[in-house]
Protein backbone atom coordinates (compact mmCIF):
# COMPACT_ATOMS: atom_id res chain seq x y z
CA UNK A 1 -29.74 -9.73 42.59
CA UNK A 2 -30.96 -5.92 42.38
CA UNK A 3 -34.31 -5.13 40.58
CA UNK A 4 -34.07 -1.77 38.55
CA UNK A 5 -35.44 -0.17 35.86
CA UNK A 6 -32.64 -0.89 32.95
CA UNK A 7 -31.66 2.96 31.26
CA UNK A 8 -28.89 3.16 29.84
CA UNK A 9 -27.37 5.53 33.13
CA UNK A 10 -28.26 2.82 34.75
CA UNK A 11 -26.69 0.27 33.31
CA UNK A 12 -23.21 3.10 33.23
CA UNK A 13 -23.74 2.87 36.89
CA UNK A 14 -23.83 -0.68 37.30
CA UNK A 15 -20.81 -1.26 35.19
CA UNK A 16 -18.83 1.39 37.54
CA UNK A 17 -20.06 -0.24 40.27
CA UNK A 18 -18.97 -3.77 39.54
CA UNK A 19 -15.52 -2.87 39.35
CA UNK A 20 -13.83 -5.95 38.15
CA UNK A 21 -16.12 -7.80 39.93
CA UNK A 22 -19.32 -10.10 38.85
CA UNK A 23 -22.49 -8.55 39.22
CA UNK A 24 -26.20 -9.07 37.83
CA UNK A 25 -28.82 -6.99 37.64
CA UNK A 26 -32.83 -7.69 36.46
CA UNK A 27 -34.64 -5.51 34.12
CA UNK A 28 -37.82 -4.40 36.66
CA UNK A 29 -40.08 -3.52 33.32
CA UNK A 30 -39.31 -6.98 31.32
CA UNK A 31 -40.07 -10.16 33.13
CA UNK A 32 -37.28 -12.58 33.42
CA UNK A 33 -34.45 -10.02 31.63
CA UNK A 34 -31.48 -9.86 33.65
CA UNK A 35 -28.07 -7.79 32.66
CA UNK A 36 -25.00 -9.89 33.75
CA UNK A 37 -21.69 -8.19 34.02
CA UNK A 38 -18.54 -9.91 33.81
CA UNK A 39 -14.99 -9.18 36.13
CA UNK A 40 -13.60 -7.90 32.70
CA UNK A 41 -16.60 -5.30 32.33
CA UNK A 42 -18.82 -7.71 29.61
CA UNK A 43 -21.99 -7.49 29.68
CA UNK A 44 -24.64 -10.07 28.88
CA UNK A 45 -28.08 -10.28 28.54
CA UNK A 46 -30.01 -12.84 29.49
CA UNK A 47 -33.59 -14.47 29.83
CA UNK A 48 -34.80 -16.14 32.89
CA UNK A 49 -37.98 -18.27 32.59
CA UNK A 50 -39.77 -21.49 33.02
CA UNK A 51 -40.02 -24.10 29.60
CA UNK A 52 -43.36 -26.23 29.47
CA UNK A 53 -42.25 -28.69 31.78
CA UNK A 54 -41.79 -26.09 34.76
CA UNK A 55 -37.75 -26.42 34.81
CA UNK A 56 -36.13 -22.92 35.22
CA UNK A 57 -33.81 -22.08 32.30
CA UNK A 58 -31.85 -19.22 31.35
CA UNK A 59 -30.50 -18.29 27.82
CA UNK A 60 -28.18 -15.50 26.49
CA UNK A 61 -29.91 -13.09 24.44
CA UNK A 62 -26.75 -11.44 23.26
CA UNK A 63 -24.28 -8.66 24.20
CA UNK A 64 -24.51 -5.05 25.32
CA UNK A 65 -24.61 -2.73 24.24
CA UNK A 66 -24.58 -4.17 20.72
CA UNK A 67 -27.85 -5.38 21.57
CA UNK A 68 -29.69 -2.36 22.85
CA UNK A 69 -32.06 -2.37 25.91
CA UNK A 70 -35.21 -1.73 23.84
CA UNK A 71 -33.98 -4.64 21.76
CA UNK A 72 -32.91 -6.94 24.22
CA UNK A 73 -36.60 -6.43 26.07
CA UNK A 74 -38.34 -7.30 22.61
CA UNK A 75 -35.90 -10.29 22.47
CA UNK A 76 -36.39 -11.51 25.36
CA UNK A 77 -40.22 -11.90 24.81
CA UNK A 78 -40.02 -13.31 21.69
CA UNK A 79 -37.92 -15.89 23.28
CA UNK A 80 -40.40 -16.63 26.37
CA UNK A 81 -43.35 -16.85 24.43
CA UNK A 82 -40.92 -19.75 22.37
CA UNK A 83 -39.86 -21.38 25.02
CA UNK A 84 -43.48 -21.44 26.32
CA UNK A 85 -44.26 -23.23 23.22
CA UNK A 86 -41.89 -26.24 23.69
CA UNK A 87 -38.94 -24.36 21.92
CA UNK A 88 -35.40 -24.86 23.29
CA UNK A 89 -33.26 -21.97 22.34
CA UNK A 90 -29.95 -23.95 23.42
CA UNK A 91 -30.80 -27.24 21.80
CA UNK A 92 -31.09 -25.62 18.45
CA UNK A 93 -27.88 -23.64 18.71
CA UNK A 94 -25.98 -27.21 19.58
CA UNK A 95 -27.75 -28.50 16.37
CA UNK A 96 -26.84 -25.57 14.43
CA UNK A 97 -23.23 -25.24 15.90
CA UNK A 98 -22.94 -29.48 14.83
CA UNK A 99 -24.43 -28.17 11.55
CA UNK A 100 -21.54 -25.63 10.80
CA UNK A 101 -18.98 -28.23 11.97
CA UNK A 102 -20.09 -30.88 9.21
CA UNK A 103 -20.11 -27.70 6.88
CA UNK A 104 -16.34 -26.82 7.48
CA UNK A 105 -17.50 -23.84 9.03
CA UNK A 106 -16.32 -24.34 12.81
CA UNK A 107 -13.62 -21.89 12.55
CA UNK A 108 -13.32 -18.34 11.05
CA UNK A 109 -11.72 -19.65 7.98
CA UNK A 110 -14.65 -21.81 7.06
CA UNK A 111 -16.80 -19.04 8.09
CA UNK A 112 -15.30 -16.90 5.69
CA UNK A 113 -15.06 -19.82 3.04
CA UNK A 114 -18.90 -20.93 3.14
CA UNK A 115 -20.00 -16.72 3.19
CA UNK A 116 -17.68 -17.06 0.18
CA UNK A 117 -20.00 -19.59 -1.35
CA UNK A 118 -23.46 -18.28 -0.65
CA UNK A 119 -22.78 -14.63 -0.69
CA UNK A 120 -19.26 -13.45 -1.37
CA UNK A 121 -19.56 -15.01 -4.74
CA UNK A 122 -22.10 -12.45 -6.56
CA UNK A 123 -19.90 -9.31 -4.90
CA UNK A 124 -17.16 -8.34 -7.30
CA UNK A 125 -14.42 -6.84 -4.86
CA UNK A 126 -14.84 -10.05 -2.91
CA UNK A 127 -11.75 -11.90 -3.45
CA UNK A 128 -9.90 -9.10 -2.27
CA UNK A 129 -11.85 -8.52 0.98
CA UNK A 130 -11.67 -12.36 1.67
CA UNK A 131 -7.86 -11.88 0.91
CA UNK A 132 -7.49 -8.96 3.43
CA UNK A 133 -9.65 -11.33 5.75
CA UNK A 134 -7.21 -14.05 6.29
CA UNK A 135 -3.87 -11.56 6.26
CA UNK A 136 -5.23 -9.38 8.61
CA UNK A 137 -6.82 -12.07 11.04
CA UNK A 138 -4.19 -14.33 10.50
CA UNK A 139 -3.90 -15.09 14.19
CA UNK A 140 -7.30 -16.37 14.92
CA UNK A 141 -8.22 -17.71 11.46
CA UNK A 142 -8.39 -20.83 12.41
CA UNK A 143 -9.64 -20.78 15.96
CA UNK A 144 -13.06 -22.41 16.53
CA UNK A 145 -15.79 -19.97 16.21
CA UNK A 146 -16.61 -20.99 19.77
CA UNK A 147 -13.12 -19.44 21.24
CA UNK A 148 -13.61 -16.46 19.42
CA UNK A 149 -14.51 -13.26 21.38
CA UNK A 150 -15.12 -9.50 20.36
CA UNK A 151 -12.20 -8.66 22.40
CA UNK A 152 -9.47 -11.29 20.67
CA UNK A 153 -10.65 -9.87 17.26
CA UNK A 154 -10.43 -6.38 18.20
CA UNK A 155 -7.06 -6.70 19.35
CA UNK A 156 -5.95 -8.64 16.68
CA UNK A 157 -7.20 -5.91 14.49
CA UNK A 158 -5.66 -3.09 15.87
CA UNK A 159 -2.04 -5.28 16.64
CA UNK A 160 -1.74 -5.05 12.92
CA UNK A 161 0.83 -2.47 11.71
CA UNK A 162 -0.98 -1.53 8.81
CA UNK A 163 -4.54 0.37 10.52
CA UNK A 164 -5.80 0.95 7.16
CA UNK A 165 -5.68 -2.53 6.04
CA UNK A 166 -6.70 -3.09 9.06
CA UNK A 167 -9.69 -0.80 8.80
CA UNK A 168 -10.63 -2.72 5.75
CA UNK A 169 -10.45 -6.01 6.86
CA UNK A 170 -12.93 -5.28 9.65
CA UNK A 171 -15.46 -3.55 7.37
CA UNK A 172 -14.69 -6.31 4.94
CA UNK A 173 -15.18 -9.12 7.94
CA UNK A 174 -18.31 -7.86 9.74
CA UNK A 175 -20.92 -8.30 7.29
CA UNK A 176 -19.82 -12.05 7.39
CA UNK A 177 -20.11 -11.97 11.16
CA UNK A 178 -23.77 -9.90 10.76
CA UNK A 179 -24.46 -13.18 8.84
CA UNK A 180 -23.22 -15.72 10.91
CA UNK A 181 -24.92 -13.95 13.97
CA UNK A 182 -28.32 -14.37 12.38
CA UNK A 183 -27.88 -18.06 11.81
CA UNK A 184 -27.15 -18.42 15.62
CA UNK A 185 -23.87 -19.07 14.85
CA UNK A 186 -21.39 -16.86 16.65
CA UNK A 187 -22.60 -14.28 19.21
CA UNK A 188 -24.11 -11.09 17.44
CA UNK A 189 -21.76 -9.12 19.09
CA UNK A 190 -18.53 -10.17 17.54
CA UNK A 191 -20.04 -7.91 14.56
CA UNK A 192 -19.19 -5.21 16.91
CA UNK A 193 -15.92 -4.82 16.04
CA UNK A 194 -14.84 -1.43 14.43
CA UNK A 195 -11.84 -0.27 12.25
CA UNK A 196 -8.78 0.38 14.34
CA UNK A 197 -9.03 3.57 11.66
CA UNK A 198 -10.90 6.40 10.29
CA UNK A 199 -11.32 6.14 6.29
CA UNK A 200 -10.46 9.90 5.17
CA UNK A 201 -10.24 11.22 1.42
CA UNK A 202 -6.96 10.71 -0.19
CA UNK A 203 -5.40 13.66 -1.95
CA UNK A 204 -1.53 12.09 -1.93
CA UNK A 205 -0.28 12.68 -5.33
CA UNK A 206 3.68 11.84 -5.39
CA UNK A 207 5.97 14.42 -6.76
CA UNK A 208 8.27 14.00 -9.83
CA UNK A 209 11.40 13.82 -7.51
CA UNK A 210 9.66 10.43 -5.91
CA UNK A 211 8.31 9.24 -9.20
CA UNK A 212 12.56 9.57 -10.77
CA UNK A 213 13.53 7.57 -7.14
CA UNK A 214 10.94 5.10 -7.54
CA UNK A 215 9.90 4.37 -11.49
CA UNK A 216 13.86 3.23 -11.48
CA UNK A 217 12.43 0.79 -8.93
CA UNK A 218 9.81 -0.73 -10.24
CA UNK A 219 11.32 -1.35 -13.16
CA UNK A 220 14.30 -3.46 -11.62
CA UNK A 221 11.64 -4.81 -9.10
CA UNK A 222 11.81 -8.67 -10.13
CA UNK A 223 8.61 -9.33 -7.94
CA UNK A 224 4.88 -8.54 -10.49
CA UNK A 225 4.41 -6.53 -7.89
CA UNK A 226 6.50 -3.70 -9.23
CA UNK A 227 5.50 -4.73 -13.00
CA UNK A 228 1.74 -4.41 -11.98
CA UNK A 229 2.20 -1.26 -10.27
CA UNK A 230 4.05 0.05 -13.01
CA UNK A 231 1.26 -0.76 -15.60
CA UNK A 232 -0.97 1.19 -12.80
CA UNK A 233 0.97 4.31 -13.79
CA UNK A 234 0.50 3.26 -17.10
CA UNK A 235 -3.16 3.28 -17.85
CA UNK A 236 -4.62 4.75 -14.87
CA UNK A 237 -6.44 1.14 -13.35
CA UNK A 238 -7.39 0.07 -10.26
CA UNK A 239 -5.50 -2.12 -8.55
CA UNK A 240 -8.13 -4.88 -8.59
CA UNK A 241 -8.27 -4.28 -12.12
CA UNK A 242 -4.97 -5.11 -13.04
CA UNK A 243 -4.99 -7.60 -10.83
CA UNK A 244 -7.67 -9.55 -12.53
CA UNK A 245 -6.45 -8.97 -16.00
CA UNK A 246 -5.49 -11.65 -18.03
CA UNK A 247 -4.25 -12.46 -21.27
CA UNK A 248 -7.51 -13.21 -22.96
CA UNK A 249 -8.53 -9.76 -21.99
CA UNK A 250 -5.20 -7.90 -24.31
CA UNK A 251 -6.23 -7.48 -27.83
CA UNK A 252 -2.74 -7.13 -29.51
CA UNK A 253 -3.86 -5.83 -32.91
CA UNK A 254 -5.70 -2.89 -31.52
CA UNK A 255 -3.07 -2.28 -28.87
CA UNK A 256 -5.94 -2.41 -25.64
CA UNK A 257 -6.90 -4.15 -22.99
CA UNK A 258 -10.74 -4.75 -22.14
CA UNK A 259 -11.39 -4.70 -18.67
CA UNK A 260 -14.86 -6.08 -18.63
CA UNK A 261 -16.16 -5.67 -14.92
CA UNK A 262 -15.66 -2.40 -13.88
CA UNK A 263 -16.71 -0.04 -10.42
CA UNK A 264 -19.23 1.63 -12.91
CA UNK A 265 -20.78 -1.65 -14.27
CA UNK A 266 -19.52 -0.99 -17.39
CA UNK A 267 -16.77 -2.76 -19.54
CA UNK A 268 -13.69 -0.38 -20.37
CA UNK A 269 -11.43 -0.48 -23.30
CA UNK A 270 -7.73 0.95 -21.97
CA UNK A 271 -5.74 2.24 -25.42
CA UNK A 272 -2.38 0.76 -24.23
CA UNK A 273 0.92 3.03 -24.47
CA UNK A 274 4.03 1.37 -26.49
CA UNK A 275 5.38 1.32 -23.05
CA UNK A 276 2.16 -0.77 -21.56
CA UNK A 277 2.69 -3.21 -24.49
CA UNK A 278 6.00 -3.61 -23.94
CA UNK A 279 5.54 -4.52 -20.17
CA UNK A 280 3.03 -7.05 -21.06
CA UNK A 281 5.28 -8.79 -23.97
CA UNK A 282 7.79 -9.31 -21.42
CA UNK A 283 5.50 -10.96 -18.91
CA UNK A 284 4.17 -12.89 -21.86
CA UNK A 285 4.98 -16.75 -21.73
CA UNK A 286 5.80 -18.83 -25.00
CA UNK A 287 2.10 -20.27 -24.69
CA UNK A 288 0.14 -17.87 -22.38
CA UNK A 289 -2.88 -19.73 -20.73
CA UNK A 290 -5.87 -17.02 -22.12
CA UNK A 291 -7.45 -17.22 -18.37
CA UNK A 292 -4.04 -16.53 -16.56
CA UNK A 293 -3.45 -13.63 -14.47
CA UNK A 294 -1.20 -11.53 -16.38
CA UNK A 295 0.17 -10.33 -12.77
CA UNK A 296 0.24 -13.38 -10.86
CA UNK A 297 2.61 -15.52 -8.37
CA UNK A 298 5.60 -17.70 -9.48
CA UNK A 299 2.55 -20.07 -8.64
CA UNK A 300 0.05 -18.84 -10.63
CA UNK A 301 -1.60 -17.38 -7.38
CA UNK A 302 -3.39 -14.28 -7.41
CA UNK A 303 -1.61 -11.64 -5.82
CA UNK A 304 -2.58 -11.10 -1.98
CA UNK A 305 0.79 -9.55 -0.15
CA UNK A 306 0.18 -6.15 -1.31
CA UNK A 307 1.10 -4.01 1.93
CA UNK A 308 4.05 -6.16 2.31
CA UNK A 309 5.69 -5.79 -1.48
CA UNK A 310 4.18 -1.70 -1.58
CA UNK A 311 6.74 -1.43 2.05
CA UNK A 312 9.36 -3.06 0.47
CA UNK A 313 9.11 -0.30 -3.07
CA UNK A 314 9.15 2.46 -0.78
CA UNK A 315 12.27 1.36 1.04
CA UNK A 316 14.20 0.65 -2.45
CA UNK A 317 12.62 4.13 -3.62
CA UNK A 318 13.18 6.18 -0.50
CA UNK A 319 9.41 7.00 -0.92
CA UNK A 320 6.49 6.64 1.88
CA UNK A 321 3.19 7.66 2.47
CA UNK A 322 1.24 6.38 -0.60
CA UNK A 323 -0.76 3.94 -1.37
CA UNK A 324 -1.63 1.70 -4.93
CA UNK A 325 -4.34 4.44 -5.95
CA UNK A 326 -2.05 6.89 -5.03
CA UNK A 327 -0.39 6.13 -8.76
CA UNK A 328 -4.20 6.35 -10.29
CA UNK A 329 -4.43 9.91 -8.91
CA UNK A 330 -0.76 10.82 -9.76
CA UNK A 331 -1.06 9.60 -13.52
CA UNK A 332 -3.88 11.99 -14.18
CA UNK A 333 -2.41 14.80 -11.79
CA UNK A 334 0.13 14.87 -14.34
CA UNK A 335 -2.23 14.30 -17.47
CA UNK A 336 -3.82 18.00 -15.78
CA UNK A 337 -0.14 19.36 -15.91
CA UNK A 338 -0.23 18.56 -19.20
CA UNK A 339 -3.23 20.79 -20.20
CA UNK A 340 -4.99 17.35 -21.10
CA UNK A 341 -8.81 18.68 -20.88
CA UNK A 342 -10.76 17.14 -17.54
CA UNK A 343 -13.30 15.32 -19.87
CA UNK A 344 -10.50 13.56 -21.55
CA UNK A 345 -8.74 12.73 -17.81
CA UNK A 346 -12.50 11.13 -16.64
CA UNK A 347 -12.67 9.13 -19.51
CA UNK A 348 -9.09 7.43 -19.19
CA UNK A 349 -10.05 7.16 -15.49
CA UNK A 350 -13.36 5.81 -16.43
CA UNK A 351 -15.27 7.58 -14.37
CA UNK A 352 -19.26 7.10 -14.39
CA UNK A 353 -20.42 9.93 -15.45
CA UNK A 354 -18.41 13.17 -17.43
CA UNK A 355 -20.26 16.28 -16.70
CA UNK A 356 -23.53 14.83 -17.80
CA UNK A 357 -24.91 11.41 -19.32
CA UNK A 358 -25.02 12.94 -22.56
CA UNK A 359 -21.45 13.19 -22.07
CA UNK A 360 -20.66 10.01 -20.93
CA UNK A 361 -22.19 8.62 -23.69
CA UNK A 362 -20.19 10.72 -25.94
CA UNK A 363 -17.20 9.58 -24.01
CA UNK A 364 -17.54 6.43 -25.34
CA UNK A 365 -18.29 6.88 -28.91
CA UNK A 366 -15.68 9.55 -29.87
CA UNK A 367 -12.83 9.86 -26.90
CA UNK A 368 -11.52 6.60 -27.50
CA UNK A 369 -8.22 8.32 -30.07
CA UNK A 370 -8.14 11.06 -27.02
CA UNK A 371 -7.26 9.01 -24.46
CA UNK A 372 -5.08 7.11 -26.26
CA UNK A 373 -3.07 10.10 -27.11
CA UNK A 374 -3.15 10.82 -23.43
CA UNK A 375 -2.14 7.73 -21.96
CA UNK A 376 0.88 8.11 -24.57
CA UNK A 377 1.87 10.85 -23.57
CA UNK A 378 1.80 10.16 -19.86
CA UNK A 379 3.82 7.22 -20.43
CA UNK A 380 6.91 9.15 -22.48
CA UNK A 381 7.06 11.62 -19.61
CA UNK A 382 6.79 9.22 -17.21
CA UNK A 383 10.16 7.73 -19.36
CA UNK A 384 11.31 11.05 -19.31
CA UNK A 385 10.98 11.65 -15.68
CA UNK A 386 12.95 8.25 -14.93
CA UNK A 387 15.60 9.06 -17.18
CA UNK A 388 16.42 12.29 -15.88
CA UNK A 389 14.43 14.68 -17.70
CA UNK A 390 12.01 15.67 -15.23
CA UNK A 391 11.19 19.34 -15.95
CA UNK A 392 10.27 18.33 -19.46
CA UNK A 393 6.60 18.71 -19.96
CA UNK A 394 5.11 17.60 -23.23
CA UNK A 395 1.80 19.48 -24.09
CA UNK A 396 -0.71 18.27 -25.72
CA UNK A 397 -0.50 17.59 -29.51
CA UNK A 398 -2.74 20.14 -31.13
């Protein structure tokens, strides 16, 4: 086994010269550190030394180069100076690994389920990401956390058609990983994993010609798939936030719907459209449950297949290329068409801040009767651009 100094040129060299091939080198500034490469071109670190009774023991520090040299060498001699003390790195991960077994959390699923529990549970957007979680990594879900490599979830990631929701369900999956990693409970470089795609700002706004192919669409669309996106175009929501709305949140006499978690932090009170209301009284059971999603399976199940039912609108529509916030951005593209004034567009998308604080503030005392004349007006030309009359621009009511 060949004693160098471990740089990272040298470590590029030793990888070039393994080849396919096994080969180990030793770190000649770190006692005991040793750099074992795999046929397949892994590399491990790992810690060579003697425990209190004299027996020579070796234990993996971790992977390269997710675990940096300088890293690795302070790892390695926290882990000496342990083992020195009676500590047995391995022993502990066995107990730990039992641990997550009696937990449920053996495989990727109960991974995600018990960061679900203790962490996923105060974020917001989580049921979503844990959503994308299990649709993207389908294939391994429910492998044991001891058969799972970087490599297998990497390639499961970028095997899946969609590389944005792809992208997303490997930022949304590595923090749990990061976790897990620090509990000794899968190696810390599965977190290593990185988005088969590059997140880029979104300007798609679809024209007039796609909104009269697919509004026709998502009207007929029996799925609430095509009923929730149409109640996007509608009021201007997130997708998450239509998602989660349910009937306790409609206030019927007013005419609006209270979304009361918002990106901002703050609640927001949506003035609904006669054509928003409408939508909802047909979705309406005889004896709506107050807590039910109002866009929900034939279950009752939130909804999860998004990428799947989105394909499936475009084909009907003979539209592509644009996503569920697409229709956020369209709706108050066309609210700008219609000389609606930008304050009035950021306070029906509910932006944080208009202009200034002062503004914002004012936004919510006094723009309430604006916005609801401009979500009103959205929604009869977005009638009037399904039924034909697409070149018909209503201005703004003086």
């Amino acid at each position: 086994m060949p004693t160098i100094r471990l740089t990272e040129p040298a470590i590029a060299k030793a990888l070039r010269d393994a080849a396919g091939s096994r080969l180990e080198v030793a770190d000649a500034t770190c006692p005991g550190l040793r750099l074992r490469i795999g046929a397949g071109g892994s590399a491990t670190w790992l810690l060579g030394c003697r425990d209190v009774a004299g027996a020579a023991r070796r234990f993996v520090l971790g992977r390269y180069p997710a675990l940096g040299i300088a890293a690795a060498r302070k790892a390695a001699k926290a882990e000496r100076e342990r083992v020195r003390g009676g500590a047995d790195p391995i022993a502990e991960r066995r107990a730990k690994r039992a641990d997550a077994a009696r937990d449920g959390m053996d495989t990727l699923r109960g991974l995600v389920a018990i960061y679900a529990d203790k962490v996923g549970r105060d974020l917001k957007s989580w049921p979503e990401y844990e959503a994308r979680i299990v649709s993207v990594f389908g294939k391994v879900i429910d492998r044991p956390l001891t058969d799972l490599t970087r490599a297998s979830l990497q390639i499961t990631a970028d095997a899946w058609s969609a590389k944005q929701s792809a992208a997303l369900a490997v930022r949304c999956l590595r923090p749990v990983l990061k976790w897990a990693a620090q509990r000794d409970l899968v190696p810390p470089d599965l977190a290593g994993i990185v988005p088969p795609a590059t997140v880029g700002r979104r300007e798609r706004v679809l024209s007039r010609e796609e909104l009269a192919r697919l509004l026709p669409v998502l009207r007929a669309n029996e799925t609430p798939y095509g009923a929730c996106l149409r109640f996007l175009l509608l009021t201007l929501a997130r997708r998450s936030e239509a998602a989660g709305a349910t009937w306790r949140h409609i206030d019927w006499q007013t005419g609006t719907w209270t979304i009361p978690e918002t990106k901002n932090g703050r609640p927001h009170v949506v003035p609904l459209s006669r054509q928003a209301v409408a939508l909802l009284r047909e979705r309406m059971p005889a004896e709506p449950d107050p807590d039910a999603p109002i866009f929900a399976t034939r279950t009752g199940r939130v909804l999860e297949s998004w990428d799947k039912a989105t394909k499936a609108i475009q084909r009907a529509s003979t539209t592509e290329g644009w996503h569920r916030h697409d229709l956020r951005r369209t709706g108050a593209t066309l609210l700008g068409e219609m000389a609606t004034p930008p304050h009035i567009i950021e306070a029906a998308l509910n932006h944080a801040a208009i202009h200034s604080t002062l503004a914002a503030t004012y936004n919510r005392a006094r723009y309430g009767a604006d916005v609801a004349d401009a979500l009103q007006r959205l929604a009869d030309l977005l009638d009037n651009i399904e039924t034909g009359g697409a070149s018909v621009v209503p201005l703004r009511s003086s």
